[in-house]
PDB file of N, CA and C in Angstrom:
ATOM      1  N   UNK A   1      86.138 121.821  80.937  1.00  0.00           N
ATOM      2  CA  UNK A   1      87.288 122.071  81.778  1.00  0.00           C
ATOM      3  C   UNK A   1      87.440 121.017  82.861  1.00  0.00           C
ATOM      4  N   UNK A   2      86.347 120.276  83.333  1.00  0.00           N
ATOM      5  CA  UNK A   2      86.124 119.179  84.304  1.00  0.00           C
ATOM      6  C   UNK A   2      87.134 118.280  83.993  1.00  0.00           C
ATOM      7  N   UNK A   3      86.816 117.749  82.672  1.00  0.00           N
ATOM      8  CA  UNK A   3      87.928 116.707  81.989  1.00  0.00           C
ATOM      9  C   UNK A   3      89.263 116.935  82.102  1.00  0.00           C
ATOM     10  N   UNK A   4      89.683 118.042  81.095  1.00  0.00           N
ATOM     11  CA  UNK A   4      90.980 118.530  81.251  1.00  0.00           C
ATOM     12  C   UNK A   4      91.521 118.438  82.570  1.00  0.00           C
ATOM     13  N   UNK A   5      91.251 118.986  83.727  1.00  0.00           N
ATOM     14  CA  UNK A   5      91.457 118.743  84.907  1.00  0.00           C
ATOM     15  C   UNK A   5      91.676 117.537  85.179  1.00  0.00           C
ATOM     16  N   UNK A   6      90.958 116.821  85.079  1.00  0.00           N
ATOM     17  CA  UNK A   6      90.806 115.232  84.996  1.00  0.00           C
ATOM     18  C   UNK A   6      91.952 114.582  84.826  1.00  0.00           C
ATOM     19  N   UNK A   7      92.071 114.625  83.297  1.00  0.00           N
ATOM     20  CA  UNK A   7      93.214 114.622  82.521  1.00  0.00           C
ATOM     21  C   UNK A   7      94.370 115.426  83.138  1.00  0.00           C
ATOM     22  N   UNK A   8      94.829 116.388  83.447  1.00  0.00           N
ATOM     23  CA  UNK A   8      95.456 116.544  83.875  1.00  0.00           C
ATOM     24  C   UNK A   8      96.608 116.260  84.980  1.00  0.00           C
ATOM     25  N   UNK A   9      95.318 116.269  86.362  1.00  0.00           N
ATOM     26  CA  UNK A   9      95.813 115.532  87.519  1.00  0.00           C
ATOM     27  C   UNK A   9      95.828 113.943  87.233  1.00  0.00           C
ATOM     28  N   UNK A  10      95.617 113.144  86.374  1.00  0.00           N
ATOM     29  CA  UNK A  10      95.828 111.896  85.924  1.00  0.00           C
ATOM     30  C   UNK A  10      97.334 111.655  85.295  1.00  0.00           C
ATOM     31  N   UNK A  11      97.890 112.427  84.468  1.00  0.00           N
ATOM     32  CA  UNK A  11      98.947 112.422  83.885  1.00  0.00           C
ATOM     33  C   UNK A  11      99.841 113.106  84.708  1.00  0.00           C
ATOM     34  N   UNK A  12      99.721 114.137  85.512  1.00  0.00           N
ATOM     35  CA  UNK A  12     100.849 114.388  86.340  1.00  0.00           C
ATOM     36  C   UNK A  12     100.813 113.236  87.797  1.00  0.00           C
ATOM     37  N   UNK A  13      99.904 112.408  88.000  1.00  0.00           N
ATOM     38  CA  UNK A  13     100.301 111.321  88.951  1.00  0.00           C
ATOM     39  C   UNK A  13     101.088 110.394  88.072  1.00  0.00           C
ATOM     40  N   UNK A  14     100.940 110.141  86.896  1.00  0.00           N
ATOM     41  CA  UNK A  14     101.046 109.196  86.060  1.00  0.00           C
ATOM     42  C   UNK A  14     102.910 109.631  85.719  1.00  0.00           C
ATOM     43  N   UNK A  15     103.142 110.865  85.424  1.00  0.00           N
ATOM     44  CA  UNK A  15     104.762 111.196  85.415  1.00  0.00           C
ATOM     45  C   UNK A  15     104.868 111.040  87.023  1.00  0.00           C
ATOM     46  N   UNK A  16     104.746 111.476  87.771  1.00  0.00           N
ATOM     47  CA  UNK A  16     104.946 110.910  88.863  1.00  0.00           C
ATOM     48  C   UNK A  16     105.841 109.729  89.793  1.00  0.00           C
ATOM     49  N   UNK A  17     104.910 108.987  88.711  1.00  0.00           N
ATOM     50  CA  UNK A  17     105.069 107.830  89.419  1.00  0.00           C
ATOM     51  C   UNK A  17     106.053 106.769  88.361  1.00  0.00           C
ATOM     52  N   UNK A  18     106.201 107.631  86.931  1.00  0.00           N
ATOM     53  CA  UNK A  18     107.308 106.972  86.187  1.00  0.00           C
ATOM     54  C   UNK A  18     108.817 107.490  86.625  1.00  0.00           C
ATOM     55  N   UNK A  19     108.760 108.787  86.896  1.00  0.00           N
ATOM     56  CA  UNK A  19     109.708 109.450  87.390  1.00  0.00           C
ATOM     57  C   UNK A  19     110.507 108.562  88.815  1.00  0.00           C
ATOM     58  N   UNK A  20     109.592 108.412  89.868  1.00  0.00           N
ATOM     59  CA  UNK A  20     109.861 107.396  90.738  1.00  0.00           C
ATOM     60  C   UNK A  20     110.134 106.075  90.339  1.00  0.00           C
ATOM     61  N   UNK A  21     109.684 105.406  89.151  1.00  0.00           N
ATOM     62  CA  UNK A  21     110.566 104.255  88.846  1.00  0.00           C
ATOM     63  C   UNK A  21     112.211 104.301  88.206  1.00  0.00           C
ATOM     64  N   UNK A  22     112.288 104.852  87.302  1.00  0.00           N
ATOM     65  CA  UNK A  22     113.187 105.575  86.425  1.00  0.00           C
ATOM     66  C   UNK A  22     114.005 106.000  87.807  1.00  0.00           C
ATOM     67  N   UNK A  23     113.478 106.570  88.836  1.00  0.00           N
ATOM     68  CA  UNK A  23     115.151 106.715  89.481  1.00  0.00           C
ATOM     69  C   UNK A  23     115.458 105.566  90.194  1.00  0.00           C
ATOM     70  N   UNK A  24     114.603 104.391  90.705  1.00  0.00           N
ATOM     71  CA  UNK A  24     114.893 103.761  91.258  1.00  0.00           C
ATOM     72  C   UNK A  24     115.139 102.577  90.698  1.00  0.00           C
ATOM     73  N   UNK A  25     115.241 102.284  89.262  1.00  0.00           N
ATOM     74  CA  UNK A  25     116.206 102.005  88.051  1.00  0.00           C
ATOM     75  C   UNK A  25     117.534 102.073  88.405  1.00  0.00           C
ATOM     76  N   UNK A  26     117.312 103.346  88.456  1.00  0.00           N
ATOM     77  CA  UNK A  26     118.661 103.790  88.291  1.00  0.00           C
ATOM     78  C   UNK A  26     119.545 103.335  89.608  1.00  0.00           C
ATOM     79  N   UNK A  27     119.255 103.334  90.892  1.00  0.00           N
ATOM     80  CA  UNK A  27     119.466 103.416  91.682  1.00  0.00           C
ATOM     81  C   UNK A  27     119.866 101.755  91.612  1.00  0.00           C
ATOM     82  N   UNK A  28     119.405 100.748  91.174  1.00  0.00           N
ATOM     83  CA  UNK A  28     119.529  99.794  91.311  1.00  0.00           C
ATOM     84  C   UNK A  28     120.623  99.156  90.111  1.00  0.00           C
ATOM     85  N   UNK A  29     120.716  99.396  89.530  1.00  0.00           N
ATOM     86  CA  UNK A  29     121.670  99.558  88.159  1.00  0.00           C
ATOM     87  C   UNK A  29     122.611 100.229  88.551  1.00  0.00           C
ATOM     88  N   UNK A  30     122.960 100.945  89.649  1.00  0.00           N
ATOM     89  CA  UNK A  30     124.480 101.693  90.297  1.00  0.00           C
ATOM     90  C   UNK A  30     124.620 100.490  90.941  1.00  0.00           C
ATOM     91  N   UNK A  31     123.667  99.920  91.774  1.00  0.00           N
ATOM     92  CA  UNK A  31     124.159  98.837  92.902  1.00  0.00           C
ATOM     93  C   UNK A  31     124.724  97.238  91.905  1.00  0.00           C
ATOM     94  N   UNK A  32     124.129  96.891  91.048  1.00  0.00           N
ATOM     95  CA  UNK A  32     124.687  96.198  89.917  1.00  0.00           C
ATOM     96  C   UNK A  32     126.192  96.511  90.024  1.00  0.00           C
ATOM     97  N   UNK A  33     126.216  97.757  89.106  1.00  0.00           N
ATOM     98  CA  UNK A  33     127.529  98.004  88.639  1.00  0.00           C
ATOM     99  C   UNK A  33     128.185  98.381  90.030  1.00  0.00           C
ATOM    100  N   UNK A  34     127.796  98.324  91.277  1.00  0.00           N
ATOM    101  CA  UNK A  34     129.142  98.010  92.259  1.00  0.00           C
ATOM    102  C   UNK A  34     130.087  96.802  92.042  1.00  0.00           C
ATOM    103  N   UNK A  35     128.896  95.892  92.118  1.00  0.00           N
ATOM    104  CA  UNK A  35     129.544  94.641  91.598  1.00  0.00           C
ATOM    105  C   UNK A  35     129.490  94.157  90.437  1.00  0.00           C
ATOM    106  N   UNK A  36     129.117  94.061  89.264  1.00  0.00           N
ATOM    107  CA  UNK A  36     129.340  93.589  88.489  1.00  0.00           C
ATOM    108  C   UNK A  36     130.226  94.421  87.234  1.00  0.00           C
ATOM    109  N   UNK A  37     130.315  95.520  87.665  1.00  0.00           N
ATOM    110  CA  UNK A  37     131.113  96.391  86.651  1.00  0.00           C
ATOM    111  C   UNK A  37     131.563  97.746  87.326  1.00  0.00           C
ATOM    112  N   UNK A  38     132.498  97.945  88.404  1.00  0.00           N
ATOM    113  CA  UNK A  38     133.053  98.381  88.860  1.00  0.00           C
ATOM    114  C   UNK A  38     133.380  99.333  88.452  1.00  0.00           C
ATOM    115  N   UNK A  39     133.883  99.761  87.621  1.00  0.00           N
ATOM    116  CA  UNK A  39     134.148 100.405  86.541  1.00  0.00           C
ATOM    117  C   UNK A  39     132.822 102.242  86.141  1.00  0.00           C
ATOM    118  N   UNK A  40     131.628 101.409  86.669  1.00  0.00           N
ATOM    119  CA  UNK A  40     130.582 102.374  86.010  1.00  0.00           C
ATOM    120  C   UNK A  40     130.152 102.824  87.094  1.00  0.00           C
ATOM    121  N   UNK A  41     130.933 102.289  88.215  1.00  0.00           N
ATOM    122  CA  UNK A  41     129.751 102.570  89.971  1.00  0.00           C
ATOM    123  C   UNK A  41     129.784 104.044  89.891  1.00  0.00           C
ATOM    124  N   UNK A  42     128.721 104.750  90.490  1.00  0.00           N
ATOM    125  CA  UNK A  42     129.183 106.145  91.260  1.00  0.00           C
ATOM    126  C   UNK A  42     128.797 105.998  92.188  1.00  0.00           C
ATOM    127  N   UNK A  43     129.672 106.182  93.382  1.00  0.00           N
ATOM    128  CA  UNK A  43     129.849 106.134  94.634  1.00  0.00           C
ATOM    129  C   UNK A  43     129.093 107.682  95.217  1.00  0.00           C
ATOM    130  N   UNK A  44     128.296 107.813  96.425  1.00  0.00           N
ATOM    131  CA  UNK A  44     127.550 108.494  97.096  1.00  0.00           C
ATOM    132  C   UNK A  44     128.820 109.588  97.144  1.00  0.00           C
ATOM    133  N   UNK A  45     128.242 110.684  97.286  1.00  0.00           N
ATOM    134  CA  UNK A  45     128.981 112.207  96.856  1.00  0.00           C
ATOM    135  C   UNK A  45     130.266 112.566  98.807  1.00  0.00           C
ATOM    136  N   UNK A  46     130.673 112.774  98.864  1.00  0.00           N
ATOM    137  CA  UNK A  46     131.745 113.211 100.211  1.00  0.00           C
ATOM    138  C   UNK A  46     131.187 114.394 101.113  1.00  0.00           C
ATOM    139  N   UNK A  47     130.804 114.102 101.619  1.00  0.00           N
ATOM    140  CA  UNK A  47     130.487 115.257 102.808  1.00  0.00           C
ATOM    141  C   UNK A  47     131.280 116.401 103.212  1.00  0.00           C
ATOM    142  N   UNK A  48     131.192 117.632 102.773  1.00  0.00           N
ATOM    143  CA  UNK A  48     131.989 118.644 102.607  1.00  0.00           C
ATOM    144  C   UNK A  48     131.804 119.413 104.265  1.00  0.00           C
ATOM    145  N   UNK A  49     132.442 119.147 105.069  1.00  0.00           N
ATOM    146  CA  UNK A  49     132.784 119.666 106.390  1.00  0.00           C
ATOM    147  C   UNK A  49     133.049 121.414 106.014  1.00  0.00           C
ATOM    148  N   UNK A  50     132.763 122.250 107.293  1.00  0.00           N
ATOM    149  CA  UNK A  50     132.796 123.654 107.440  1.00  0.00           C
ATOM    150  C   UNK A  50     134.131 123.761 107.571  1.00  0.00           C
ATOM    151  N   UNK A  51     134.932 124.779 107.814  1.00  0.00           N
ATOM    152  CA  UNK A  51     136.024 125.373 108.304  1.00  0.00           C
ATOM    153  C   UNK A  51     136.002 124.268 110.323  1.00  0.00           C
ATOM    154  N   UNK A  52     134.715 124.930 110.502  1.00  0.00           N
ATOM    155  CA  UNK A  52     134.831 124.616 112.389  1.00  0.00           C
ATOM    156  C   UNK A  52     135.124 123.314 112.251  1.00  0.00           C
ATOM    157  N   UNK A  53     133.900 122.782 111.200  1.00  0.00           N
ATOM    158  CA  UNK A  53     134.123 121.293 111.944  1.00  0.00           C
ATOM    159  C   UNK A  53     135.341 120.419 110.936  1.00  0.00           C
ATOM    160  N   UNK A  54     135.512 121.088 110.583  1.00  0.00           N
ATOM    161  CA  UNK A  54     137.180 119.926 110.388  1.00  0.00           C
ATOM    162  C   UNK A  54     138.095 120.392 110.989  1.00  0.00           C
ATOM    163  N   UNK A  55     137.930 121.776 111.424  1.00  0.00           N
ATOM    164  CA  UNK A  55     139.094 122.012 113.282  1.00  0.00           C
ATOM    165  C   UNK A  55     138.671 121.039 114.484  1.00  0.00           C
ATOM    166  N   UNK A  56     137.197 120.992 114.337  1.00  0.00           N
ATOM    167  CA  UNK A  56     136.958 120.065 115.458  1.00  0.00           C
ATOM    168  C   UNK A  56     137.330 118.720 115.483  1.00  0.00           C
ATOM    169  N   UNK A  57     136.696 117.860 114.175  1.00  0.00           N
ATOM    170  CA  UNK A  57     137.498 116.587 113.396  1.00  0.00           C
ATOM    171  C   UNK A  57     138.536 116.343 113.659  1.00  0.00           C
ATOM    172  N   UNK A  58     139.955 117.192 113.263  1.00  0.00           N
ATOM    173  CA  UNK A  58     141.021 117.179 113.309  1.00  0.00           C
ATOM    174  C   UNK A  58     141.802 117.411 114.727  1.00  0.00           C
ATOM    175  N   UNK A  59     140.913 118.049 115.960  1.00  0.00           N
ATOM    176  CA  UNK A  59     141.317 117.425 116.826  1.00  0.00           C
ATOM    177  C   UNK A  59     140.763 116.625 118.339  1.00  0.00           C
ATOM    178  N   UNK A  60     140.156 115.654 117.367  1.00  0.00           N
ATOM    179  CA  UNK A  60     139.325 114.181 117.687  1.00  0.00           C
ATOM    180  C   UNK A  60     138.661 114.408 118.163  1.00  0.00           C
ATOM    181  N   UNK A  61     137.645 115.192 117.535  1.00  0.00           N
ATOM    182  CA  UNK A  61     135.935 115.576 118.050  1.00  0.00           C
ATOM    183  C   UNK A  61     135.585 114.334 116.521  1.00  0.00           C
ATOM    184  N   UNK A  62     134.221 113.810 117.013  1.00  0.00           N
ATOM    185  CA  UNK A  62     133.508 113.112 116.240  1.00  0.00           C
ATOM    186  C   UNK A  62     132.535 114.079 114.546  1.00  0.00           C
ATOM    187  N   UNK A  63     132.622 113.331 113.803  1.00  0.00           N
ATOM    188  CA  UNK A  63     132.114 114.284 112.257  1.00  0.00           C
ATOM    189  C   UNK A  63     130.995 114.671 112.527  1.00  0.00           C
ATOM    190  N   UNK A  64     130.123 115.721 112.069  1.00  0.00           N
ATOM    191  CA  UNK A  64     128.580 115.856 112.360  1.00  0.00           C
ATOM    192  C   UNK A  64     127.640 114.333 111.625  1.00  0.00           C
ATOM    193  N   UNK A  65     126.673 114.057 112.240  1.00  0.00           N
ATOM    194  CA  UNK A  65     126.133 113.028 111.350  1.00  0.00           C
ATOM    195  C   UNK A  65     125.660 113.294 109.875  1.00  0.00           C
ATOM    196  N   UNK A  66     125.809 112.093 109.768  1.00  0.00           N
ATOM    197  CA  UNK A  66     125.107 112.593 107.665  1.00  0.00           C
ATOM    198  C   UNK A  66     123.468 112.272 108.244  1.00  0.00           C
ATOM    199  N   UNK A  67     122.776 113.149 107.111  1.00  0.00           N
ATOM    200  CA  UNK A  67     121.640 112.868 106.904  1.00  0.00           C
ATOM    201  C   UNK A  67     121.173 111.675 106.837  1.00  0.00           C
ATOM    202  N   UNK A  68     120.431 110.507 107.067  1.00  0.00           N
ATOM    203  CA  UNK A  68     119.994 109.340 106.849  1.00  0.00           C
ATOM    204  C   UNK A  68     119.074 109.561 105.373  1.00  0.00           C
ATOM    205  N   UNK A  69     119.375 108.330 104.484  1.00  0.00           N
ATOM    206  CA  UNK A  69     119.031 108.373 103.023  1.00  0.00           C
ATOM    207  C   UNK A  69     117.145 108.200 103.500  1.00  0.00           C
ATOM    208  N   UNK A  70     116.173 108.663 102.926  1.00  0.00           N
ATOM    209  CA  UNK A  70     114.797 108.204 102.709  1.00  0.00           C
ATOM    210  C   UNK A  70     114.367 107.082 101.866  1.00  0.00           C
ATOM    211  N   UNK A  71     113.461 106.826 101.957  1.00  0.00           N
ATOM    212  CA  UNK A  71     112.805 106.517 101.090  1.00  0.00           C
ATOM    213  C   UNK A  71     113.006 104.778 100.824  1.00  0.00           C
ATOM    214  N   UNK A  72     112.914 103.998 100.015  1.00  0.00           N
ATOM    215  CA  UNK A  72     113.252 102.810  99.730  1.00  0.00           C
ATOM    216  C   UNK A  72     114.090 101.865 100.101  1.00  0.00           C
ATOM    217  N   UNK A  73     114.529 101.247 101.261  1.00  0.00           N
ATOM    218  CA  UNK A  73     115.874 100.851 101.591  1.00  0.00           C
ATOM    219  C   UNK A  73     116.885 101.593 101.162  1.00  0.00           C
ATOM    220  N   UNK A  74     116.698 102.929 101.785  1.00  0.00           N
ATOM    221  CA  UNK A  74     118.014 104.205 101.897  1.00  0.00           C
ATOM    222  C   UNK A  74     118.442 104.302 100.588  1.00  0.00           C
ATOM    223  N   UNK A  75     117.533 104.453  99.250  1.00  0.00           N
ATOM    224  CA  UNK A  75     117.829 104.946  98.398  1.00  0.00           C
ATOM    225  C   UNK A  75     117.457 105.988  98.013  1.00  0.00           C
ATOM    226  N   UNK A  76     116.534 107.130  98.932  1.00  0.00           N
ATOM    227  CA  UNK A  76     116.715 108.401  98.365  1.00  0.00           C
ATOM    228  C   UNK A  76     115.199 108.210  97.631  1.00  0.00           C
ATOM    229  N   UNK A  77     114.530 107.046  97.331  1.00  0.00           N
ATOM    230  CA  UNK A  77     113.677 107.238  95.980  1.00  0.00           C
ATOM    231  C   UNK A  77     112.089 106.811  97.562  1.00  0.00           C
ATOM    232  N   UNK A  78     111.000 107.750  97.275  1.00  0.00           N
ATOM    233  CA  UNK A  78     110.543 108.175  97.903  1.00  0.00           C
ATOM    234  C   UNK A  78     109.062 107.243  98.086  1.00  0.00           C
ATOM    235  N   UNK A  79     108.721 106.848  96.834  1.00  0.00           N
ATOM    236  CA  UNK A  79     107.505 106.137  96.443  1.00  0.00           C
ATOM    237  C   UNK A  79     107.700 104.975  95.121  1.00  0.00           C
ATOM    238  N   UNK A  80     107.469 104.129  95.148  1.00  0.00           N
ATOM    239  CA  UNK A  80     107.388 103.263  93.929  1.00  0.00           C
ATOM    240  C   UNK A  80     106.152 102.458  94.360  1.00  0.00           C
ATOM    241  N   UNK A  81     105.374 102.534  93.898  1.00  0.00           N
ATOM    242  CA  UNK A  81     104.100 101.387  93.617  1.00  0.00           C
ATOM    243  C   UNK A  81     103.507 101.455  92.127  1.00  0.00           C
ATOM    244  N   UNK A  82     103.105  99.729  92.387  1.00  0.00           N
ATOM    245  CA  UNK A  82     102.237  99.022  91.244  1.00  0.00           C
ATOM    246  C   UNK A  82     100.892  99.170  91.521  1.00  0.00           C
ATOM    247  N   UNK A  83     100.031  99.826  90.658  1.00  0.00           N
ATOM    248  CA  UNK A  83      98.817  99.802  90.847  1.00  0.00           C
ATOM    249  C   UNK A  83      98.142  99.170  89.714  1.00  0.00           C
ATOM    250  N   UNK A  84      97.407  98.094  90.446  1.00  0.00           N
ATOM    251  CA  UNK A  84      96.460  97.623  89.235  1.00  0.00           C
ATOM    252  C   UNK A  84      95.372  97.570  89.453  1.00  0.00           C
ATOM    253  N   UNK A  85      94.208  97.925  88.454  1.00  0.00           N
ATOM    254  CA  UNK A  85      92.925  97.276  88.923  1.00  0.00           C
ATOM    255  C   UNK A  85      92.290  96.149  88.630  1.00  0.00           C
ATOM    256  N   UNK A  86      91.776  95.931  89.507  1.00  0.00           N
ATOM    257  CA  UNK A  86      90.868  94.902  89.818  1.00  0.00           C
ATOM    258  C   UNK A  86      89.410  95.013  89.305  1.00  0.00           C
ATOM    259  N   UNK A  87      89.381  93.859  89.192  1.00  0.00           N
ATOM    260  CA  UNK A  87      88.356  93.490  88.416  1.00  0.00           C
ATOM    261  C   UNK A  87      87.632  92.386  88.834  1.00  0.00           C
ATOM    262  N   UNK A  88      86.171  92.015  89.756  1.00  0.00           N
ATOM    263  CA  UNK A  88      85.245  90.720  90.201  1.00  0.00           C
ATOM    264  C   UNK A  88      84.611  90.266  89.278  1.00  0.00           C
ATOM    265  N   UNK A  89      85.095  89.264  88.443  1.00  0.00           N
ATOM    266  CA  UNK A  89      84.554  89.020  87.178  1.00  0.00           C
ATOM    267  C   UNK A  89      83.638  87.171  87.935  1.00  0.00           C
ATOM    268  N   UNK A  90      82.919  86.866  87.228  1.00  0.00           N
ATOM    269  CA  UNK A  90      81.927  85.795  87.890  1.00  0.00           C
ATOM    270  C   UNK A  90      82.993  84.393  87.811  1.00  0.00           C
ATOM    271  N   UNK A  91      83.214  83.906  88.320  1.00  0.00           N
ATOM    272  CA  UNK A  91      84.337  82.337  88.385  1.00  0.00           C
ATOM    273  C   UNK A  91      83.133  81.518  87.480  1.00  0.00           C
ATOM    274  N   UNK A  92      83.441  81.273  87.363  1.00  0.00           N
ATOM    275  CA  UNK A  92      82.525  79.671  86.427  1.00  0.00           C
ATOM    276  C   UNK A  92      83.228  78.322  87.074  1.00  0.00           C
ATOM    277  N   UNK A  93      82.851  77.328  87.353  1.00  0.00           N
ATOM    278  CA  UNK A  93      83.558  76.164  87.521  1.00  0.00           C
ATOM    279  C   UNK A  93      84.205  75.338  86.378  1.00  0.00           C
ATOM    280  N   UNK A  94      85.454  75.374  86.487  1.00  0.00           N
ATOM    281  CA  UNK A  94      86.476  74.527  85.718  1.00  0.00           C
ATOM    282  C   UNK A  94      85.555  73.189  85.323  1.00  0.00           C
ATOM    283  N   UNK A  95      85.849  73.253  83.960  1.00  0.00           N
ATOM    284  CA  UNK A  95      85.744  71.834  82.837  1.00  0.00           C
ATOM    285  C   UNK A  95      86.227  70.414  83.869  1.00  0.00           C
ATOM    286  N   UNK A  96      85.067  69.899  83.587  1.00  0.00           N
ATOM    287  CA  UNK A  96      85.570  68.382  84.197  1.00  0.00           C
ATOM    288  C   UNK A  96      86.961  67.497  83.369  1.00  0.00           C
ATOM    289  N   UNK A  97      87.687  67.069  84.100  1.00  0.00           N
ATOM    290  CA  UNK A  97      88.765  66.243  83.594  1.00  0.00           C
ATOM    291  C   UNK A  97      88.783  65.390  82.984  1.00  0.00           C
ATOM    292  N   UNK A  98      89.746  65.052  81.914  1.00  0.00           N
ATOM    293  CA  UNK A  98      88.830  64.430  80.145  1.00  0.00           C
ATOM    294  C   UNK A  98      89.347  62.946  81.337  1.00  0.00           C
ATOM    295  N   UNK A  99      88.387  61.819  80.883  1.00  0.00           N
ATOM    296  CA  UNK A  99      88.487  60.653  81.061  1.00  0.00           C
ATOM    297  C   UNK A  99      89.774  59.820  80.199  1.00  0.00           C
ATOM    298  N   UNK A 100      90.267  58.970  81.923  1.00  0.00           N
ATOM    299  CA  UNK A 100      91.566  57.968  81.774  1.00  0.00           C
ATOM    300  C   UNK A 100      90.973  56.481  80.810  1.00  0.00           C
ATOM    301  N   UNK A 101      92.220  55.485  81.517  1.00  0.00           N
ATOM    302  CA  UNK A 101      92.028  54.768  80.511  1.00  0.00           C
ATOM    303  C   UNK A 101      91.278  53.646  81.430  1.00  0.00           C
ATOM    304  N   UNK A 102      91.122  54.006  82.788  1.00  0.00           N
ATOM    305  CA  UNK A 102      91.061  53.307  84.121  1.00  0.00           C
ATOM    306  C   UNK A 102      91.868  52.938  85.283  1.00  0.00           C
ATOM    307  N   UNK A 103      91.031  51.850  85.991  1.00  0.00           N
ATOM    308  CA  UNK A 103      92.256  51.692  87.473  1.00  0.00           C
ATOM    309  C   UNK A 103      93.468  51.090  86.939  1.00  0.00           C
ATOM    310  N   UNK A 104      94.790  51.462  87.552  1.00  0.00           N
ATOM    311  CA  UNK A 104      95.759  51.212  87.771  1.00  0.00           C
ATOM    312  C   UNK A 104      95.958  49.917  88.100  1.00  0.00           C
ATOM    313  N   UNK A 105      96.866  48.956  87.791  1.00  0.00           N
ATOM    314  CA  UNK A 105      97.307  47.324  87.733  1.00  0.00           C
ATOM    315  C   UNK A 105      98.051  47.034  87.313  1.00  0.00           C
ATOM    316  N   UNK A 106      99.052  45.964  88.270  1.00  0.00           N
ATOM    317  CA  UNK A 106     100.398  45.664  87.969  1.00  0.00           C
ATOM    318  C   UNK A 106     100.272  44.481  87.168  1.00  0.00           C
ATOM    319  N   UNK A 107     101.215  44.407  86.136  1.00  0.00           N
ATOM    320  CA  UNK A 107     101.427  43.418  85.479  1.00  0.00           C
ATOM    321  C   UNK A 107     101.296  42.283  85.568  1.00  0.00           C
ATOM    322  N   UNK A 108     101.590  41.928  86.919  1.00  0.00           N
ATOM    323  CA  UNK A 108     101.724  40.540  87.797  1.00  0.00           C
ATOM    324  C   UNK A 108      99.923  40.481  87.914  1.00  0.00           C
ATOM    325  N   UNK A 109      99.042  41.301  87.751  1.00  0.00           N
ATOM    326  CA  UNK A 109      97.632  41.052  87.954  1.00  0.00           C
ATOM    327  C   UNK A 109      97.060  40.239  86.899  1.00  0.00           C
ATOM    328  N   UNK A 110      97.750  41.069  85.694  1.00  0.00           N
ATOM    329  CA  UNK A 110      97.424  40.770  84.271  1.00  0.00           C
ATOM    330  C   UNK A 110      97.209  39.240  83.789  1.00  0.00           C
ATOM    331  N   UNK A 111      98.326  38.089  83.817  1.00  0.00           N
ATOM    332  CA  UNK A 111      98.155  36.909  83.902  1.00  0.00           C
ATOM    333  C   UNK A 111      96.947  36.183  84.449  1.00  0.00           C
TER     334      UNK A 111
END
């Protein structure tokens, strides 16, 4: 049961954290199609005011504030990281450099 567990909490970090890419895909592929295909944008949803406050609105009281977006440069998407591991594997020193043909000399030497 240790494992399974294991396994478990491994694969639900693991959807997790695909889930968090996949929206922020997405999120970035709307901002594309602002500009490059206009056509496919969806534009952030309209703020549906109460009864009061669009009496208040309407006579020139200021809107309630919107929520500020989280997460990623105000996209709503909460976490995205790359995790890799690492690995201290031993360096060896690089192969010596195959031998030229010699020093360098201008033509005018040559004579």
């Amino acid at each position: 049961t240790d494992t399974r567990k294991a396994e478990n909490e491994e694969y639900k970090a693991t959807m997790q954290g695909n889930t968090a890419a996949k929206e922020l895909l997405g999120v970035a592929m709307n901002r594309l199609n602002k500009f490059y295909n206009p056509k496919l944008f969806k534009s952030a949803p309209k703020q549906e005011l109460s009864e009061e406050e669009n009496v208040f609105v309407n006579n020139g009281g200021t809107p309630p504030p919107t929520e500020a977006p989280g997460g990623i440069a105000g996209t709503g998407v909460a976490v995205f990281a790359q995790i890799a591991a690492h690995r201290q594997l031993a360096v060896e020193a690089p192969a010596p450099p195959p031998g030229t043909w010699g020093a360098y000399s201008n033509k005018s030497e040559e004579n």
